[in-house]
Protein backbone atom coordinates (compact mmCIF):
# COMPACT_ATOMS: atom_id res chain seq x y z
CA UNK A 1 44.29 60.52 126.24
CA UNK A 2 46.96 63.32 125.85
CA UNK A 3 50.84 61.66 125.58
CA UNK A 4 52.58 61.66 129.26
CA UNK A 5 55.31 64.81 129.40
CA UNK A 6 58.45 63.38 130.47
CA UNK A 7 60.26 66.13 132.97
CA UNK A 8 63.31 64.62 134.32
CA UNK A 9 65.13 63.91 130.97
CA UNK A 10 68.70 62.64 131.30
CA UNK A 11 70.81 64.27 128.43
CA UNK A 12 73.54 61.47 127.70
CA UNK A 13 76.55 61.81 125.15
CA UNK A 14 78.04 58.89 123.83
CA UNK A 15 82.01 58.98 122.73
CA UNK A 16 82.90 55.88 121.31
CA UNK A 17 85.33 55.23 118.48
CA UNK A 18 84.09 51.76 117.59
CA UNK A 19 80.67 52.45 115.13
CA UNK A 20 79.43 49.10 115.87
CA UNK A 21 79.67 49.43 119.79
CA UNK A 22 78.61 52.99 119.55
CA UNK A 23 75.36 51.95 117.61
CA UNK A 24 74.55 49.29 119.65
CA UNK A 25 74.76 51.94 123.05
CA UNK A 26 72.91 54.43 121.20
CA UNK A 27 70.21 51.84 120.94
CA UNK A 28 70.00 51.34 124.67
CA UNK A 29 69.55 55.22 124.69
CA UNK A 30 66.46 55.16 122.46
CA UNK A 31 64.86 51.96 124.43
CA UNK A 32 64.23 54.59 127.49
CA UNK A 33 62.34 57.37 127.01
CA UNK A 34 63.98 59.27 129.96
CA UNK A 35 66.92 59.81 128.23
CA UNK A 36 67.63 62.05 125.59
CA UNK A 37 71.01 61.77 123.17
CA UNK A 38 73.30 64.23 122.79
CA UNK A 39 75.29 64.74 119.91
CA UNK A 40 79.07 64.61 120.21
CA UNK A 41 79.63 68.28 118.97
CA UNK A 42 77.54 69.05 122.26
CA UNK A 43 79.51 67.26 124.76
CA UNK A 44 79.37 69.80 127.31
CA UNK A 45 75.35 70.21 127.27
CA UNK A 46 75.09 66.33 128.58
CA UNK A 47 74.32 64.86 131.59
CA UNK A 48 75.79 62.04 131.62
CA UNK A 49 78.99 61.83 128.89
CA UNK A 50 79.93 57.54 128.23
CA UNK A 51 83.58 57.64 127.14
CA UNK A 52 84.37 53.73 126.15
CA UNK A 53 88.03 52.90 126.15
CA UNK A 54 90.17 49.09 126.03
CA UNK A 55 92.13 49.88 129.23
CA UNK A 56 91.78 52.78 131.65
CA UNK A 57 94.99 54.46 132.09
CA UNK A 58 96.64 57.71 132.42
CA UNK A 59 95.60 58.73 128.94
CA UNK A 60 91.94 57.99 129.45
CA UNK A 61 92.05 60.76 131.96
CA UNK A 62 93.67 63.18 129.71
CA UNK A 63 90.95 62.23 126.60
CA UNK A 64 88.28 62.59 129.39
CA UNK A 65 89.65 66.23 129.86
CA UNK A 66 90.09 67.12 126.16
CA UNK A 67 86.48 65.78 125.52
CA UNK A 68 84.83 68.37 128.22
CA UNK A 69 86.55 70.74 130.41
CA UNK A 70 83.88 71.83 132.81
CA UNK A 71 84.12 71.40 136.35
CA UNK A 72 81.42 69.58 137.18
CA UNK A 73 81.20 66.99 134.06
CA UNK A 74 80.29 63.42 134.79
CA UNK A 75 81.39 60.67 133.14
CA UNK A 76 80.64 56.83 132.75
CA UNK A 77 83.67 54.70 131.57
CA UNK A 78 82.78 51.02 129.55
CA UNK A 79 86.02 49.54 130.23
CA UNK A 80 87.10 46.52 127.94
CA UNK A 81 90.80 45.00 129.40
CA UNK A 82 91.77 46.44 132.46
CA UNK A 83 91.71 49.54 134.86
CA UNK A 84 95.43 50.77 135.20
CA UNK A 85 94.53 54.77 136.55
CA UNK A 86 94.81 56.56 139.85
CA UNK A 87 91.53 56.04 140.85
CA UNK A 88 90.96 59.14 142.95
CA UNK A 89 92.43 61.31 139.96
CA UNK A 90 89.66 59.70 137.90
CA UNK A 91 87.06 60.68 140.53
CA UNK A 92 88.20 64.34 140.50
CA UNK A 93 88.03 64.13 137.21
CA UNK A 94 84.23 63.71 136.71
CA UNK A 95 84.14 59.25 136.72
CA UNK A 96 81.01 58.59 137.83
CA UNK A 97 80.67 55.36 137.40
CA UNK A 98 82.72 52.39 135.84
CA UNK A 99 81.45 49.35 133.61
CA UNK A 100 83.41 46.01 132.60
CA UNK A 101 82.45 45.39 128.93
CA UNK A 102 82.76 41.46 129.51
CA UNK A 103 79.49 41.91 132.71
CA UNK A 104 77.51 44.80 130.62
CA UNK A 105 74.05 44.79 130.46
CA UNK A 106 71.48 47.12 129.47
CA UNK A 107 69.59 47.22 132.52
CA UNK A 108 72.85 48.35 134.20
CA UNK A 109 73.45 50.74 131.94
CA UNK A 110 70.53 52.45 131.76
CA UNK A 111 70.11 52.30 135.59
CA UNK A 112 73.76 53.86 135.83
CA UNK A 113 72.80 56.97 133.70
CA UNK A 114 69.99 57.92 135.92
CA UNK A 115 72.18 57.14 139.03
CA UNK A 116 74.82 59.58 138.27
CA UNK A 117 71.91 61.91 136.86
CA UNK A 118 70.63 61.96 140.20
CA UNK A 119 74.42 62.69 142.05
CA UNK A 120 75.01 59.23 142.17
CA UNK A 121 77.95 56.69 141.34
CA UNK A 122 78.68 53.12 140.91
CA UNK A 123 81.95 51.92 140.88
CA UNK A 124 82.68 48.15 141.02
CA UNK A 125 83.71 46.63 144.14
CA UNK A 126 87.62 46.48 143.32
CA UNK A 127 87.70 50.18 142.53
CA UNK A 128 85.77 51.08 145.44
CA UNK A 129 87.84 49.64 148.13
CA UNK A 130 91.06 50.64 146.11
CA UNK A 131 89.47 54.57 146.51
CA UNK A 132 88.85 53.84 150.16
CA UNK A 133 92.42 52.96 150.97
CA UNK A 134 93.64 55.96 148.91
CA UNK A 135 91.01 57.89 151.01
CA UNK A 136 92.06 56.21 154.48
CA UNK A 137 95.76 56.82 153.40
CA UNK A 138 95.23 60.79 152.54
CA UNK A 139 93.48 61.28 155.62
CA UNK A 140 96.37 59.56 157.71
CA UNK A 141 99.46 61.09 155.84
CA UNK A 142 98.35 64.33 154.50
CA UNK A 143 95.20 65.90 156.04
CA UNK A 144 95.23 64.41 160.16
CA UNK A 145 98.85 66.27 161.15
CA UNK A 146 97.15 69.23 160.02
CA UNK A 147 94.11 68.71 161.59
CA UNK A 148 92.05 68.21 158.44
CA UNK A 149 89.45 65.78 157.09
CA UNK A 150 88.80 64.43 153.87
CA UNK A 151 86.58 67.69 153.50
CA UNK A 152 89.01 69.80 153.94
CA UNK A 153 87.52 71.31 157.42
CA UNK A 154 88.87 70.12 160.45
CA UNK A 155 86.36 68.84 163.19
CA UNK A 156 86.26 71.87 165.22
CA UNK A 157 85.23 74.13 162.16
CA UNK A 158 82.79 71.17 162.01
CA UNK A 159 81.24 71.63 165.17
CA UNK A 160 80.98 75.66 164.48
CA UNK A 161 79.23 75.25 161.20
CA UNK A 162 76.51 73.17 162.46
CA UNK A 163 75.77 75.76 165.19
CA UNK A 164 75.36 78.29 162.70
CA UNK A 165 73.13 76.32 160.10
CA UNK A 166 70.94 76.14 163.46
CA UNK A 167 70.45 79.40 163.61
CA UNK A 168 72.98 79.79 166.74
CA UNK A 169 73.94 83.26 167.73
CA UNK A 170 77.96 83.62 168.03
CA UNK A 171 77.96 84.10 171.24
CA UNK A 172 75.86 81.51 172.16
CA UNK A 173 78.26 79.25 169.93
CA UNK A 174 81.08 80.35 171.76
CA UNK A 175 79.86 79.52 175.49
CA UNK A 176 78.41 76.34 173.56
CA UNK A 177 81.95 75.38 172.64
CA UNK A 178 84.06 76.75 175.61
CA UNK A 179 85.52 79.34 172.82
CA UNK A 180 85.95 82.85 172.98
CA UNK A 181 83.48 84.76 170.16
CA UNK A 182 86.75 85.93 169.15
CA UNK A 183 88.46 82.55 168.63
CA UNK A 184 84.48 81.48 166.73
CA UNK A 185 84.72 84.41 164.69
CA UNK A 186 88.35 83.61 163.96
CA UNK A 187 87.75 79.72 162.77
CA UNK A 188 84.52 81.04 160.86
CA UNK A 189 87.29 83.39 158.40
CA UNK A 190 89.91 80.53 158.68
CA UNK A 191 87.18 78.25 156.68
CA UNK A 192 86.25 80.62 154.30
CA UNK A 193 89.34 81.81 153.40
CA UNK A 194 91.15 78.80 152.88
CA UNK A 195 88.29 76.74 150.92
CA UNK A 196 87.35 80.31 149.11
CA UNK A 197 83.95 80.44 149.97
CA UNK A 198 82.06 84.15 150.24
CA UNK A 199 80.47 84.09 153.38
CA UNK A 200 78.86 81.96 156.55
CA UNK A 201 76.15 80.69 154.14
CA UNK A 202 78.52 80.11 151.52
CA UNK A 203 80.25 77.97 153.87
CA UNK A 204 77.17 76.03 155.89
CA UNK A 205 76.17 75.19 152.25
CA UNK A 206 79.49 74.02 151.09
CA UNK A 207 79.15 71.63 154.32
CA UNK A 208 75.75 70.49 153.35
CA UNK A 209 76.78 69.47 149.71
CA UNK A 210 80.11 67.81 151.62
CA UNK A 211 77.65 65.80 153.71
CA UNK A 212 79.47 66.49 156.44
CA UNK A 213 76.67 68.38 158.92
């Protein structure tokens, strides 16, 4: 019988400056064969890139930057003592997912890879509800007085978009919404211009990815 050909291969980099605990993680790597390993001089080809560090702090977030600058990099963090960073800055800054060294498993590690592989994340429940309230706070303070969301597109721009990822006309939008075609046209540019996106489908997409039609 011909071998299986594994397709969805998860390309995982491993930075960690203890040998020992960066043997022992590369062995978890080789246990699945879904995964692939990445070699440190190839960071930025990688998946998935596991940064392990004592304590998470301000400086984590700089090595995380230094290590790969691309956009959309993802990382996992195996955290020994203590979590001590802005967890939102983290998040923009490709964490994916967080792991306490004194709970690690392999099964949880291998099962986070292929979550954040997939566009996933796993963050343990203290982290979570501390990026909620720094969420809930940023949408209270900074984005509602200027009729914003989290997203960055207020509810009415909301409410236009989804009319025209339905295929609605702009006219028919317009009596839709009690708006003028004028005033649809008018929050259509607003949206693009200010999140820099190059046109309506640009912009229906960028709320599809944002989850938020």
């Amino acid at each position: 019988m011909p071998q299986q050909v594994l397709t969805d291969t998860v390309r995982v980099a491993i930075h960690a400056p203890d040998a020992i605990v960066r043997a022992g993680l590369l062995s978890y790597l080789h246990n699945d064969r879904r995964i692939r390993e990445v070699p440190p001089d190839k960071l930025r080809e990688a998946d998935v890139i596991v940064v392990t560090v004592d304590v998470a702090d301000s400086s984590t977030l700089d090595l995380l930057r230094s290590l790969c600058d691309r956009p959309d990099a993802r990382f996992a963090l195996l955290v020994g003592k203590g979590w001590h960073a802005d967890v939102s800055a983290a998040v923009d800054r490709g964490v994916r997912a967080v792991l306490w060294r004194d709970s690690f498993s392999q099964a949880a590690f291998i099962r986070t890879l292929h979550t954040i592989a997939d566009g996933g994340g796993s963050l343990p429940p203290t982290l979570q509800g501390t990026l909620m309230e720094q969420v809930r706070w940023a949408q209270r303070e900074l984005l509602a007085p200027r009729g914003l969301t989290a997203s960055g597109i207020s509810p009415r721009e909301v409410d236009v978009l989804r009319l025209v990822a339905e295929g609605t006309e702009l006219a028919e939008i317009a009596t839709k919404l009690s708006y003028s075609e004028r005033t649809v046209k008018y929050i259509l540019y607003g949206v693009m211009k200010r999140l820099h996106l190059r046109n309506r489908a640009h912009a229906v997409s960028y709320a599809i990815r944002a989850g938020i039609i």
